[in-house]
Every structure is written in structure tokens, then in C-alpha cells.
PDB file of N, CA and C in Angstrom:
ATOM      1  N   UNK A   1     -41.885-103.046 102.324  1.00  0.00           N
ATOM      2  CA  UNK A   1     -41.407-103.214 100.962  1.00  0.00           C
ATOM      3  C   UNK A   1     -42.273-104.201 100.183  1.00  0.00           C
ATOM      4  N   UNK A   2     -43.271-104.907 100.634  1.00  0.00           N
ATOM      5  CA  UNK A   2     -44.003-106.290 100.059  1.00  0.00           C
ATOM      6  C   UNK A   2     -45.334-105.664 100.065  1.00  0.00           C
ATOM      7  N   UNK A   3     -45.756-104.438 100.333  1.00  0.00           N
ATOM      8  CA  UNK A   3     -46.967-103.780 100.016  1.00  0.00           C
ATOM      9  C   UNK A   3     -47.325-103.813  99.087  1.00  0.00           C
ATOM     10  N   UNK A   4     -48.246-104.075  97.859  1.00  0.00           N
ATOM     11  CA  UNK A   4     -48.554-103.896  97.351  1.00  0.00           C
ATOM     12  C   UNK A   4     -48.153-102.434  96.331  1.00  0.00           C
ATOM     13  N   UNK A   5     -48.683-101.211  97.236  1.00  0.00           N
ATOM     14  CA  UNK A   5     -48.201 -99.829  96.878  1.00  0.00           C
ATOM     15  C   UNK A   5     -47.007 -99.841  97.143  1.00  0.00           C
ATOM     16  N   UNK A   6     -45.850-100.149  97.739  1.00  0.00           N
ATOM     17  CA  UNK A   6     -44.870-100.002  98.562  1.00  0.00           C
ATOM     18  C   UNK A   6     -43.523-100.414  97.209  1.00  0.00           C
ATOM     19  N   UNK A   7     -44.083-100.984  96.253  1.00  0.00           N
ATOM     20  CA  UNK A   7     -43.563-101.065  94.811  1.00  0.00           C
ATOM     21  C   UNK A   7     -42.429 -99.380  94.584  1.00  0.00           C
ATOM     22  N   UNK A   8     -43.221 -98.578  94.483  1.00  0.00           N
ATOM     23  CA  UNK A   8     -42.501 -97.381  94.098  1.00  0.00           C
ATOM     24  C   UNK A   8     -41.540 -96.883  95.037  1.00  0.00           C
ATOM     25  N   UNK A   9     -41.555 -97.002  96.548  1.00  0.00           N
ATOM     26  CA  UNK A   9     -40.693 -96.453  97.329  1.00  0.00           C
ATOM     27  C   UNK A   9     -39.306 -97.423  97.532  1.00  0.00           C
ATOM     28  N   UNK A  10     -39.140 -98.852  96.864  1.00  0.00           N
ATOM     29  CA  UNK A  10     -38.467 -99.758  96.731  1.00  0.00           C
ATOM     30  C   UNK A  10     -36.903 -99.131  96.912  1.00  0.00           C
ATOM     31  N   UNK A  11     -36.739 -98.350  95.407  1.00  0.00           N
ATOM     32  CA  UNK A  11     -35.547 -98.226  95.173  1.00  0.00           C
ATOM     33  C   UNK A  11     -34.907 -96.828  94.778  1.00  0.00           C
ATOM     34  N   UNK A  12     -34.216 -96.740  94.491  1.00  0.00           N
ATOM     35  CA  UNK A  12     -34.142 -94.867  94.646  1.00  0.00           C
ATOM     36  C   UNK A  12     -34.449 -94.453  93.257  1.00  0.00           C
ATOM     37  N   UNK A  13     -35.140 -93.188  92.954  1.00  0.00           N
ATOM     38  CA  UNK A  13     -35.413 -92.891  91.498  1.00  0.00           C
ATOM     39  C   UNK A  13     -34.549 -92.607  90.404  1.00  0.00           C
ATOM     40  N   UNK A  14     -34.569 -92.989  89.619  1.00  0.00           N
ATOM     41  CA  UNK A  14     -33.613 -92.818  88.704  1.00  0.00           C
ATOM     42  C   UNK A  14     -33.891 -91.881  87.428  1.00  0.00           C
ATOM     43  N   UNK A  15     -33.673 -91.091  88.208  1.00  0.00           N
ATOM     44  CA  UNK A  15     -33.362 -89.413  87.612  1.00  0.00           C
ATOM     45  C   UNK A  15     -33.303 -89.029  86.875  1.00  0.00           C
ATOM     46  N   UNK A  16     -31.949 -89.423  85.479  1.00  0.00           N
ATOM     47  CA  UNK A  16     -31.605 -89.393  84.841  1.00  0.00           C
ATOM     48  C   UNK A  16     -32.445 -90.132  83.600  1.00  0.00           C
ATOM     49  N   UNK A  17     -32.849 -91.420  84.359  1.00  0.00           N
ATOM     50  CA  UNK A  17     -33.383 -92.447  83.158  1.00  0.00           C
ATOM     51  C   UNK A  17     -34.636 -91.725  83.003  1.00  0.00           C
ATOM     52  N   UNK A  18     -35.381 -91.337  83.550  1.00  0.00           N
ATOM     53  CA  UNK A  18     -36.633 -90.701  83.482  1.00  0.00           C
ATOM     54  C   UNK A  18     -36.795 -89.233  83.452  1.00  0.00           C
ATOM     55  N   UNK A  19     -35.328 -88.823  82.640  1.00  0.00           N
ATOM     56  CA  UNK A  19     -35.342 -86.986  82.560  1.00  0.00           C
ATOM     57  C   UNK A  19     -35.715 -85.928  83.481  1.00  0.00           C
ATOM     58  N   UNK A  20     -35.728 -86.603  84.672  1.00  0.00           N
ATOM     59  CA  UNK A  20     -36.054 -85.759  85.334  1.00  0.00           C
ATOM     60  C   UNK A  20     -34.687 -84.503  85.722  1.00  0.00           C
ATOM     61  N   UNK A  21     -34.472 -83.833  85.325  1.00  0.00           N
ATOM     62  CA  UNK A  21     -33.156 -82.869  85.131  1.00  0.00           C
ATOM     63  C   UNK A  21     -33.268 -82.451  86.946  1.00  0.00           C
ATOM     64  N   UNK A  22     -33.928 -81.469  87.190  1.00  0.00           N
ATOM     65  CA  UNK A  22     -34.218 -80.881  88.255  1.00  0.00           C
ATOM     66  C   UNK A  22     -35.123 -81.674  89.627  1.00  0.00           C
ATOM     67  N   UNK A  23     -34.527 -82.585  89.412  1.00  0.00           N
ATOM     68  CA  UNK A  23     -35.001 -83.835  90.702  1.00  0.00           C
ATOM     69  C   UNK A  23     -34.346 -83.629  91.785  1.00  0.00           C
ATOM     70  N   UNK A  24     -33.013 -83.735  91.665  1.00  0.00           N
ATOM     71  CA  UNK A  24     -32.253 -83.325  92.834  1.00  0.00           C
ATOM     72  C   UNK A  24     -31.802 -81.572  93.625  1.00  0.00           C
ATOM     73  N   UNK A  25     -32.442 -80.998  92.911  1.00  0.00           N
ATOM     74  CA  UNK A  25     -32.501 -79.856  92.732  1.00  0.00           C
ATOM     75  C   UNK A  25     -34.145 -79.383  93.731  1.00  0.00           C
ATOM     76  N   UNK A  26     -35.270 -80.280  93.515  1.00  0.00           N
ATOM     77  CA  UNK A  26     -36.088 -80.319  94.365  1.00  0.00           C
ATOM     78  C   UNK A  26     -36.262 -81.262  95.424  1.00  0.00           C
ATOM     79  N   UNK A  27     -35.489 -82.781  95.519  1.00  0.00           N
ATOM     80  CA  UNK A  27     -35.614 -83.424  96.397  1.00  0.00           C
ATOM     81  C   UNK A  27     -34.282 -83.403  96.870  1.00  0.00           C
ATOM     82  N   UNK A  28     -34.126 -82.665  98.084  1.00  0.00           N
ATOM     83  CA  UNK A  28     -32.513 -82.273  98.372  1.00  0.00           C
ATOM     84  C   UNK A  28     -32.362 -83.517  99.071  1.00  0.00           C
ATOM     85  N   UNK A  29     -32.790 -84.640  99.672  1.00  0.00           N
ATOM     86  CA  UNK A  29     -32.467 -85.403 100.448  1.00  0.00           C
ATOM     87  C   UNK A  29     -33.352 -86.943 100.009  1.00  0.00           C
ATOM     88  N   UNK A  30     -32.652 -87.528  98.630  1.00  0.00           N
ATOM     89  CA  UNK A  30     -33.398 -88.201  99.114  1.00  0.00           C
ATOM     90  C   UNK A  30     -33.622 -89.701  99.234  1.00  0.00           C
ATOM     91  N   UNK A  31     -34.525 -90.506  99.531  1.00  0.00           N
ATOM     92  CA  UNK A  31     -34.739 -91.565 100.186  1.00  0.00           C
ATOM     93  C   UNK A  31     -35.253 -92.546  99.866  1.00  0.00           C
ATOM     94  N   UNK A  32     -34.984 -93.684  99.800  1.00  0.00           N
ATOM     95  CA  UNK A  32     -35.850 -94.967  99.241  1.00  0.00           C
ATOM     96  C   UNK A  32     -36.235 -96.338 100.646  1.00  0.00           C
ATOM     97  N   UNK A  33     -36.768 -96.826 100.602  1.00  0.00           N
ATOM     98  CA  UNK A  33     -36.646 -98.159 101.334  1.00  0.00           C
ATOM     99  C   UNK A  33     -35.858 -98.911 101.069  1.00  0.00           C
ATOM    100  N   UNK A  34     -35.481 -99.163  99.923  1.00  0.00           N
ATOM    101  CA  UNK A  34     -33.961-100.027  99.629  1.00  0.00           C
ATOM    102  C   UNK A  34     -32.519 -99.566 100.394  1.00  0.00           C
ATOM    103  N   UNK A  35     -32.880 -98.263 100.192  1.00  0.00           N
ATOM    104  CA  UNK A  35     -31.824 -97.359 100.948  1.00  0.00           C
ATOM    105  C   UNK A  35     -31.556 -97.256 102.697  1.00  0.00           C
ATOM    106  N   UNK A  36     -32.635 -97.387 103.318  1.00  0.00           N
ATOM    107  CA  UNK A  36     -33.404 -97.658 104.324  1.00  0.00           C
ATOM    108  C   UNK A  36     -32.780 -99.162 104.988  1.00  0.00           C
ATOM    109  N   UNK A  37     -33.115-100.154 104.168  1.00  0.00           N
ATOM    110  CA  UNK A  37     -33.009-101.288 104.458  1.00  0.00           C
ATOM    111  C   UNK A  37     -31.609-101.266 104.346  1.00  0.00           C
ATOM    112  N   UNK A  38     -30.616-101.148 103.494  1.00  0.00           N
ATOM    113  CA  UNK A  38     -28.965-101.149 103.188  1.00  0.00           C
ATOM    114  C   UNK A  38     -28.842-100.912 104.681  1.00  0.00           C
ATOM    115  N   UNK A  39     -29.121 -99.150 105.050  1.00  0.00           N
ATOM    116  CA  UNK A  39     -28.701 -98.494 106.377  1.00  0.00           C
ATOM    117  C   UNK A  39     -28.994 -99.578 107.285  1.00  0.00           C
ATOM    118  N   UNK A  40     -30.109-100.170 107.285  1.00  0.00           N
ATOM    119  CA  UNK A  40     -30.203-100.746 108.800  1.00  0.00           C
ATOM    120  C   UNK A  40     -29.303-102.220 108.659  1.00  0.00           C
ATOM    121  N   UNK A  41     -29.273-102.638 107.551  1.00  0.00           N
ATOM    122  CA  UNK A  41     -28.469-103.731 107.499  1.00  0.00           C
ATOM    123  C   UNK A  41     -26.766-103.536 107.577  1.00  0.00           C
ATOM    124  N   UNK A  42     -26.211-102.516 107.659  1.00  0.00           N
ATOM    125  CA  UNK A  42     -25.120-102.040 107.630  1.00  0.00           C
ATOM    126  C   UNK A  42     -24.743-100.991 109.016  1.00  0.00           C
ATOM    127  N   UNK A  43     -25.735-101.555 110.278  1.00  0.00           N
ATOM    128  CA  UNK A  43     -25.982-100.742 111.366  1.00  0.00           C
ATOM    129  C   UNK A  43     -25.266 -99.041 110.935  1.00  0.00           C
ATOM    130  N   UNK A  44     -26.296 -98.281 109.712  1.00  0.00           N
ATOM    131  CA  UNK A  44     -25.534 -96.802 110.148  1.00  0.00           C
ATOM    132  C   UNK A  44     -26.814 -96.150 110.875  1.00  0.00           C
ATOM    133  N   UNK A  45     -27.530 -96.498 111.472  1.00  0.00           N
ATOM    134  CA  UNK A  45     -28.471 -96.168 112.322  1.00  0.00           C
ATOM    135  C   UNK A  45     -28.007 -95.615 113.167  1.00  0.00           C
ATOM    136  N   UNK A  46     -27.600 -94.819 114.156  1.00  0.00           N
ATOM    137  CA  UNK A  46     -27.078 -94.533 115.723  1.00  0.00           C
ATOM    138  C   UNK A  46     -27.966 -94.840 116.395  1.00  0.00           C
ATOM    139  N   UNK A  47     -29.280 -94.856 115.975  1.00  0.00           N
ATOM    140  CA  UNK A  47     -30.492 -94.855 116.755  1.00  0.00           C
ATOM    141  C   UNK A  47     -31.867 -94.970 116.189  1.00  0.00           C
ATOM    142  N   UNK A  48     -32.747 -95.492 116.598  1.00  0.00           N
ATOM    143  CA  UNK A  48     -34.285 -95.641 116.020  1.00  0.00           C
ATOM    144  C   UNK A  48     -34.329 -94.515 115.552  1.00  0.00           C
ATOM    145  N   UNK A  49     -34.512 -93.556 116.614  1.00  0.00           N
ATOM    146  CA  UNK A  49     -34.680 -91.868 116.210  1.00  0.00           C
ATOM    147  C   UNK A  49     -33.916 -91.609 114.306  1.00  0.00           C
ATOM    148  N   UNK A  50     -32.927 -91.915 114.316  1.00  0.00           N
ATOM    149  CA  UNK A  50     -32.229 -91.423 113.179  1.00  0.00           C
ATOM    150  C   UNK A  50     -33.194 -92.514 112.066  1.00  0.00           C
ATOM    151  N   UNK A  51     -33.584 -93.502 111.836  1.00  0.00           N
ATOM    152  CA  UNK A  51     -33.925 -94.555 111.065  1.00  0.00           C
ATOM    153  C   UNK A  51     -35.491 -93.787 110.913  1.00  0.00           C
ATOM    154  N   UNK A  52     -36.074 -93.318 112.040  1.00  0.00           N
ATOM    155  CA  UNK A  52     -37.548 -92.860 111.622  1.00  0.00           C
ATOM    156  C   UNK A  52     -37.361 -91.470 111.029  1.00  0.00           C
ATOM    157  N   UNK A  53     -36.097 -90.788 111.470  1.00  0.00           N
ATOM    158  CA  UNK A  53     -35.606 -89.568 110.680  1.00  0.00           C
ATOM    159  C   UNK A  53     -36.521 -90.146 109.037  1.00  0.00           C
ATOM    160  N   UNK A  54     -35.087 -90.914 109.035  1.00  0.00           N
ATOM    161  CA  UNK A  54     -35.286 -91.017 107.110  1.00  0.00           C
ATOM    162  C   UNK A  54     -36.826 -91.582 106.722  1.00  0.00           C
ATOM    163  N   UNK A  55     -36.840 -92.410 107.108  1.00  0.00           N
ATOM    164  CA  UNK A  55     -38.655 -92.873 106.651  1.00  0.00           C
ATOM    165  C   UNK A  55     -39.870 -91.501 106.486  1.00  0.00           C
ATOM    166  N   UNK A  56     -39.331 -90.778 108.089  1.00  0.00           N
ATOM    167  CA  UNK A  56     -40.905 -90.008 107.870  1.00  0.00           C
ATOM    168  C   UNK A  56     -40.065 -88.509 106.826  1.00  0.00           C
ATOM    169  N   UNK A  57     -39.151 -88.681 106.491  1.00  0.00           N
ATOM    170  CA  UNK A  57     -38.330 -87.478 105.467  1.00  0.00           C
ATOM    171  C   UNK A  57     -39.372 -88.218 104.032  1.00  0.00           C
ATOM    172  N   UNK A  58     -38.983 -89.124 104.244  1.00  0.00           N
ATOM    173  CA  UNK A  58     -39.412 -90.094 102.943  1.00  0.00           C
ATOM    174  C   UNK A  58     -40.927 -89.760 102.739  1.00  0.00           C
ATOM    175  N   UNK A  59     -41.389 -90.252 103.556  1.00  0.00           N
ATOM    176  CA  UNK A  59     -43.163 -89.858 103.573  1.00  0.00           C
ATOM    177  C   UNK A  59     -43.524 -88.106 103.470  1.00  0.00           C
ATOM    178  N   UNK A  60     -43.025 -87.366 103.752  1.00  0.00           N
ATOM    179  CA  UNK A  60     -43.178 -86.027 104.362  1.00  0.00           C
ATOM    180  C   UNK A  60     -42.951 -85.336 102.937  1.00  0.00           C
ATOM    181  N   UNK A  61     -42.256 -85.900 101.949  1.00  0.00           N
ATOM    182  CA  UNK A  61     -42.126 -84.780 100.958  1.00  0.00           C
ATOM    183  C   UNK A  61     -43.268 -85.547  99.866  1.00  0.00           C
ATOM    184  N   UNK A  62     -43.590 -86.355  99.589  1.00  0.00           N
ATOM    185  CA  UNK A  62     -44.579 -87.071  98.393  1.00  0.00           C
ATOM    186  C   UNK A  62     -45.760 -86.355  99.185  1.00  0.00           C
ATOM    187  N   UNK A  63     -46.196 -86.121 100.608  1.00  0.00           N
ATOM    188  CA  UNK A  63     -47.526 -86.148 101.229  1.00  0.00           C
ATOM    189  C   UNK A  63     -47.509 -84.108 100.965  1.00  0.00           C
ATOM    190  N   UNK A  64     -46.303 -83.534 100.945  1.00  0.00           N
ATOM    191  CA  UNK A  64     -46.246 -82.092 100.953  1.00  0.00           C
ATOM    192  C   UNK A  64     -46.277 -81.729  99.782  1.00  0.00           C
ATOM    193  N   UNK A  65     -45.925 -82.563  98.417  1.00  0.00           N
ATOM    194  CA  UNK A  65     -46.221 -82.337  97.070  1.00  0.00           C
ATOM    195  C   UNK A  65     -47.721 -82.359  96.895  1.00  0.00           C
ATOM    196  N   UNK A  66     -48.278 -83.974  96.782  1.00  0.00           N
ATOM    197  CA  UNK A  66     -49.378 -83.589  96.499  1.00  0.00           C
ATOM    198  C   UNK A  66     -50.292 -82.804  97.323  1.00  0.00           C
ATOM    199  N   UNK A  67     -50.018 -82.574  98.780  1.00  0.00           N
ATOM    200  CA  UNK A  67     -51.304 -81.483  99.203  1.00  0.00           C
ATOM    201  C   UNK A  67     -51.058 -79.933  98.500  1.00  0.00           C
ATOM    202  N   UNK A  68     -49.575 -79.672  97.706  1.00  0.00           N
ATOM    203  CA  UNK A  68     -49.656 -78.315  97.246  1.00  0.00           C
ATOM    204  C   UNK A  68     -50.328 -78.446  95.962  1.00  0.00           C
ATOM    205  N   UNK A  69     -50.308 -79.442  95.310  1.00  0.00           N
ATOM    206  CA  UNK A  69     -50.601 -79.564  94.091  1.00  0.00           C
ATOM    207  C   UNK A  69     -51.973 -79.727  93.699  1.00  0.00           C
ATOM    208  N   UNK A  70     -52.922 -80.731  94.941  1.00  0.00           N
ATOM    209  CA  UNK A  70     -54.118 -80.712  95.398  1.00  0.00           C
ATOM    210  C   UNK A  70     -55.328 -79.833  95.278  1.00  0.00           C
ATOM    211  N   UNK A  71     -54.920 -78.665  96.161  1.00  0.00           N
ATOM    212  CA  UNK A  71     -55.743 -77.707  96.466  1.00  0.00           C
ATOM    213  C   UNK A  71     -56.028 -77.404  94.699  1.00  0.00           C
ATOM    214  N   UNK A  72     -55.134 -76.319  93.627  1.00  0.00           N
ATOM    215  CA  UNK A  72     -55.808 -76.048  93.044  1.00  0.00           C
ATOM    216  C   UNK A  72     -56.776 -76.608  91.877  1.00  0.00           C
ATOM    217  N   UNK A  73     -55.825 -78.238  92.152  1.00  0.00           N
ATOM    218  CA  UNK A  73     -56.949 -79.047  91.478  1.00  0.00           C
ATOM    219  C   UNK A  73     -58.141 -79.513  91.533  1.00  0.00           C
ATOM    220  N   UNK A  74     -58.829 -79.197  93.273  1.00  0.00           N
ATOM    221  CA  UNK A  74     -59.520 -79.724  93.886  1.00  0.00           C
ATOM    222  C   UNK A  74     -60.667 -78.347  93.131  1.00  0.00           C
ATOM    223  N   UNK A  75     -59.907 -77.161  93.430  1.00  0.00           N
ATOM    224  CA  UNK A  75     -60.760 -76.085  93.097  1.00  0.00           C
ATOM    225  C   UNK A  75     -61.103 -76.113  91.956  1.00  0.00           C
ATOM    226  N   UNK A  76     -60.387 -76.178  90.830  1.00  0.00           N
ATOM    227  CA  UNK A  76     -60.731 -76.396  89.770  1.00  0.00           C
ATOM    228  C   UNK A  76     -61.773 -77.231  89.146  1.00  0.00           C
ATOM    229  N   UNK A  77     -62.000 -78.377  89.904  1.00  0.00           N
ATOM    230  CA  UNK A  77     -63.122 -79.656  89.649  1.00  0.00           C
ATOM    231  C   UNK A  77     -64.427 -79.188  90.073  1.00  0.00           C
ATOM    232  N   UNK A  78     -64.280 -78.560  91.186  1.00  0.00           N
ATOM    233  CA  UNK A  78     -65.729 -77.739  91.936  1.00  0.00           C
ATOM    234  C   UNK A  78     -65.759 -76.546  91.254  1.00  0.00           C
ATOM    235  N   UNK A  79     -65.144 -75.957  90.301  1.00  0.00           N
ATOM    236  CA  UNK A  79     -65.297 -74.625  89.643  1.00  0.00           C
ATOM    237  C   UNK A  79     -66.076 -75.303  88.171  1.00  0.00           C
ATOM    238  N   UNK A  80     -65.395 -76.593  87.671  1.00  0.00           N
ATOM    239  CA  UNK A  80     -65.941 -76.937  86.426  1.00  0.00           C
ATOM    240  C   UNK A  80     -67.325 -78.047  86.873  1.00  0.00           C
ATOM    241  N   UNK A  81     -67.395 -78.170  87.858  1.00  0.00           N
ATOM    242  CA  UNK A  81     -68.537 -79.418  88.371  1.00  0.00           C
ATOM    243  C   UNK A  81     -69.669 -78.876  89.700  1.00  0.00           C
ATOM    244  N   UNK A  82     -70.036 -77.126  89.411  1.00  0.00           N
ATOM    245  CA  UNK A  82     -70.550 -77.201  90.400  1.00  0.00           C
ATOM    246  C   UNK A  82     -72.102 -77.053  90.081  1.00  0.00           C
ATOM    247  N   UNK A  83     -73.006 -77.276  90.565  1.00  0.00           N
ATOM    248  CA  UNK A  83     -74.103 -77.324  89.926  1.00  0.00           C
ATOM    249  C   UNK A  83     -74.517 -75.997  89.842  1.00  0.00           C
ATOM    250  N   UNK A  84     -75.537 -76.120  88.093  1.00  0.00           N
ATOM    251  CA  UNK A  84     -75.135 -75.078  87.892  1.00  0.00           C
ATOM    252  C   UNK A  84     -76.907 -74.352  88.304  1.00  0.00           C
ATOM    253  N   UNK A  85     -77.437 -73.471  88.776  1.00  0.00           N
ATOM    254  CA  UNK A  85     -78.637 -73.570  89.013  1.00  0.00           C
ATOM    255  C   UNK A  85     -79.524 -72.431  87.756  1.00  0.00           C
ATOM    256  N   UNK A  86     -80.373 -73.023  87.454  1.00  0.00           N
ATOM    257  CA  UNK A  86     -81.137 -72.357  86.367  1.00  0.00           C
ATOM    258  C   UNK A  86     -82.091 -71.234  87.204  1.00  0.00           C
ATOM    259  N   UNK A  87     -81.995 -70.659  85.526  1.00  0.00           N
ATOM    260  CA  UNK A  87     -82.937 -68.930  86.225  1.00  0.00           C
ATOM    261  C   UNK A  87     -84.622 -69.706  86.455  1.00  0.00           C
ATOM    262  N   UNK A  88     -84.924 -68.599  86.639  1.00  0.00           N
ATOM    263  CA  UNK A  88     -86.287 -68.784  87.324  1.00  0.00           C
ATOM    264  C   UNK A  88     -87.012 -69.016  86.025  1.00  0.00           C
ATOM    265  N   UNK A  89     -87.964 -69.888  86.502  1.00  0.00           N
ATOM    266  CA  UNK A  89     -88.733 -70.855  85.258  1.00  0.00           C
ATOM    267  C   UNK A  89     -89.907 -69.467  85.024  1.00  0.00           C
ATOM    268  N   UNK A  90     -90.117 -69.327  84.074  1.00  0.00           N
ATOM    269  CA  UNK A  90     -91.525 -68.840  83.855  1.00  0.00           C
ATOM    270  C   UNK A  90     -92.754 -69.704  82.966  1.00  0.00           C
ATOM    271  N   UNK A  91     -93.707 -69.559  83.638  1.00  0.00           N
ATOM    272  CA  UNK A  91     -94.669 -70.505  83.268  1.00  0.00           C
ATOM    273  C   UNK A  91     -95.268 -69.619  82.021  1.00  0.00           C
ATOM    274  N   UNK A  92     -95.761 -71.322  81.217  1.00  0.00           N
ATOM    275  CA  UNK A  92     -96.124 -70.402  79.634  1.00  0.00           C
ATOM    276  C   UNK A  92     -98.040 -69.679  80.225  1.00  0.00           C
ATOM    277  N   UNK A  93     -98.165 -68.762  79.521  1.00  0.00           N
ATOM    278  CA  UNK A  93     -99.311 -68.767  80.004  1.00  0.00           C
ATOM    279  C   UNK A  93    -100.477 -69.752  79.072  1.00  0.00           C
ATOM    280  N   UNK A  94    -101.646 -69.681  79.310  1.00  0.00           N
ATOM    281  CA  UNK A  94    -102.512 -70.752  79.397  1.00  0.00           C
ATOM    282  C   UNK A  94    -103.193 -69.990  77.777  1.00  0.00           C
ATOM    283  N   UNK A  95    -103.081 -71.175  76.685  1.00  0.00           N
ATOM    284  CA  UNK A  95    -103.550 -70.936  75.028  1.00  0.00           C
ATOM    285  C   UNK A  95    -104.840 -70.714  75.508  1.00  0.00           C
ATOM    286  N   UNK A  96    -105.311 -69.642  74.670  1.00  0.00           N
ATOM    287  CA  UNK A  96    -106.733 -69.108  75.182  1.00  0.00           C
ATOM    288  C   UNK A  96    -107.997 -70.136  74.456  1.00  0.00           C
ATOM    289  N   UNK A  97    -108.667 -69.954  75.134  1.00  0.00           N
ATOM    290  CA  UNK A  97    -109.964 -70.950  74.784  1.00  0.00           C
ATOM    291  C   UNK A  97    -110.943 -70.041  74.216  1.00  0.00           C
ATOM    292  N   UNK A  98    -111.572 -71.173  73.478  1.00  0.00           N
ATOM    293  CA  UNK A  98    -112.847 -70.215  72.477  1.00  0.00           C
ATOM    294  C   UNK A  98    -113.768 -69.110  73.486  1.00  0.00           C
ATOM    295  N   UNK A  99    -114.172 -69.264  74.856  1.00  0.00           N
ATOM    296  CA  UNK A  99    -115.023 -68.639  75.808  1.00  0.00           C
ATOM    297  C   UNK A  99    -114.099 -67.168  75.323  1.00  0.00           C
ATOM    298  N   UNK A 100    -112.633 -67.231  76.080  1.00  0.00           N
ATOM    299  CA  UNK A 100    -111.902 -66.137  76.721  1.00  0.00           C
ATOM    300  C   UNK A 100    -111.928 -65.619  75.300  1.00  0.00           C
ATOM    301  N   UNK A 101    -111.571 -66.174  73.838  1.00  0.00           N
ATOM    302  CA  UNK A 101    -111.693 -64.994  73.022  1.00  0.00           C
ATOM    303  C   UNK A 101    -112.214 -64.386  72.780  1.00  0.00           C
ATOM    304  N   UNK A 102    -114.159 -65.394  72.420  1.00  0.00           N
ATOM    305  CA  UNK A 102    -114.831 -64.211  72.101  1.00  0.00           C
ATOM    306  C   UNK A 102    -115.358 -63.103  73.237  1.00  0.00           C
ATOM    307  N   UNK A 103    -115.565 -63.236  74.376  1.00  0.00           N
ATOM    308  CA  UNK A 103    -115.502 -62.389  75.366  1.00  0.00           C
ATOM    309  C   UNK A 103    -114.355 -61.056  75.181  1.00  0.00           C
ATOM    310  N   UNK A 104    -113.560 -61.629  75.296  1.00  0.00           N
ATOM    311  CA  UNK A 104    -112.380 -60.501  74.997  1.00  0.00           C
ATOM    312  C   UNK A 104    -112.329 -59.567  73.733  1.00  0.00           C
ATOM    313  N   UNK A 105    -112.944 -60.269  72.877  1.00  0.00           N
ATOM    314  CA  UNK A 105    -113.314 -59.620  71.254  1.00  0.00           C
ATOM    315  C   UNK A 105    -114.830 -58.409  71.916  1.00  0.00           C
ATOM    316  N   UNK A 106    -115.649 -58.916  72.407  1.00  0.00           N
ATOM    317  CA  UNK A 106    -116.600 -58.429  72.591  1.00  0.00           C
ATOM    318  C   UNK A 106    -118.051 -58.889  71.829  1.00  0.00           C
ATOM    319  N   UNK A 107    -117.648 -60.080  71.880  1.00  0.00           N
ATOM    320  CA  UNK A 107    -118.829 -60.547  71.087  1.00  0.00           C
ATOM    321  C   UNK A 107    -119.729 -61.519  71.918  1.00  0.00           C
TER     322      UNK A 107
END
């Protein structure tokens, strides 16, 4: 909870205050470290097992959002950032010199 990052998983989200309408509707279960900490301070633990239940529930859905969300952004950056390779150069040819004209004239 004193992490630095560990700021956001503090306390449970508040849903409502931040419009999120359909929050609970996608996070069917869910979990904070404040919440976490209550449980263990209020022994409803039965067991370690049940306490790492909720933590890795906790971790498991933020880490399964962004890897879905990821991919097509990832593609997208390498679709707009990929190098782009130019056509084949053609060389100018060489401005003719006084010799090559009049030769070529026939003079």
C-alpha cells in the first residue's frame, strides 16, 4: 500500500463518482487493498490460499485488460511507424558535355 504505484489499488473505485455506469457490470468481483487489509484485519481469511485468492483476482483483471487492449494498439503504432522504404532511386543521367554533343550532332 506505501508503493509509490500502489496509490491506485488503495481503495475501492468509486464508480459512481467517476461515471463509470457499467463498472460493475464488467468488474464482477471487485477488489482493493484497503479491502484486503479490512479482511485480514478482521480475520475473514480462512486461509492464505483465500487472501492470495483476492490479491491475484485483483492483479489478474487490470493485467487481462490492458493485454486485450494492447495488442491492437501495439499494431496500430507499427502500422503508422513502420519504416517506410523508398522506390528505387534512379540516377540522373550525366548533362552532356561540349565533346558528346558535337560528336553526336555530327560535326
Amino acid at each position: 500500500m506505501k508503493h509509490e504505484d500502489g496509490w491506485v489499488f488503495n481503495v475501492p473505485v468509486d464508480a459512481k463518482g467517476f461515471g463509470l455506469h457499467d463498472y460493475h457490470t464488467i468488474v464482477k468481483e471487485p477488489m482493493d487493498l484497503g479491502t484486503v487489509k479490512a479482511k485480514l484485519g478482521e480475520g475473514l481469511y480462512e486461509s492464505p490460499l483465500d487472501f492470495a485468492e483476492d490479491v491475484h483476482s485483483m492483479a489478474k483483471f487490470p493485467l487481462s485488460m490492458f493485454e486485450e487492449k494492447w495488442v491492437p494498439i501495439e499494431l496500430q503504432y507499427h502500422n503508422l511507424h513502420r519504416e517506410i522504404k523508398p522506390a528505387s532511386v534512379v540516377e540522373p543521367l550525366p548533362a552532356p558535355t561540349p565533346s558528346s554533343v558535337s560528336s553526336a550532332c555530327g560535326a
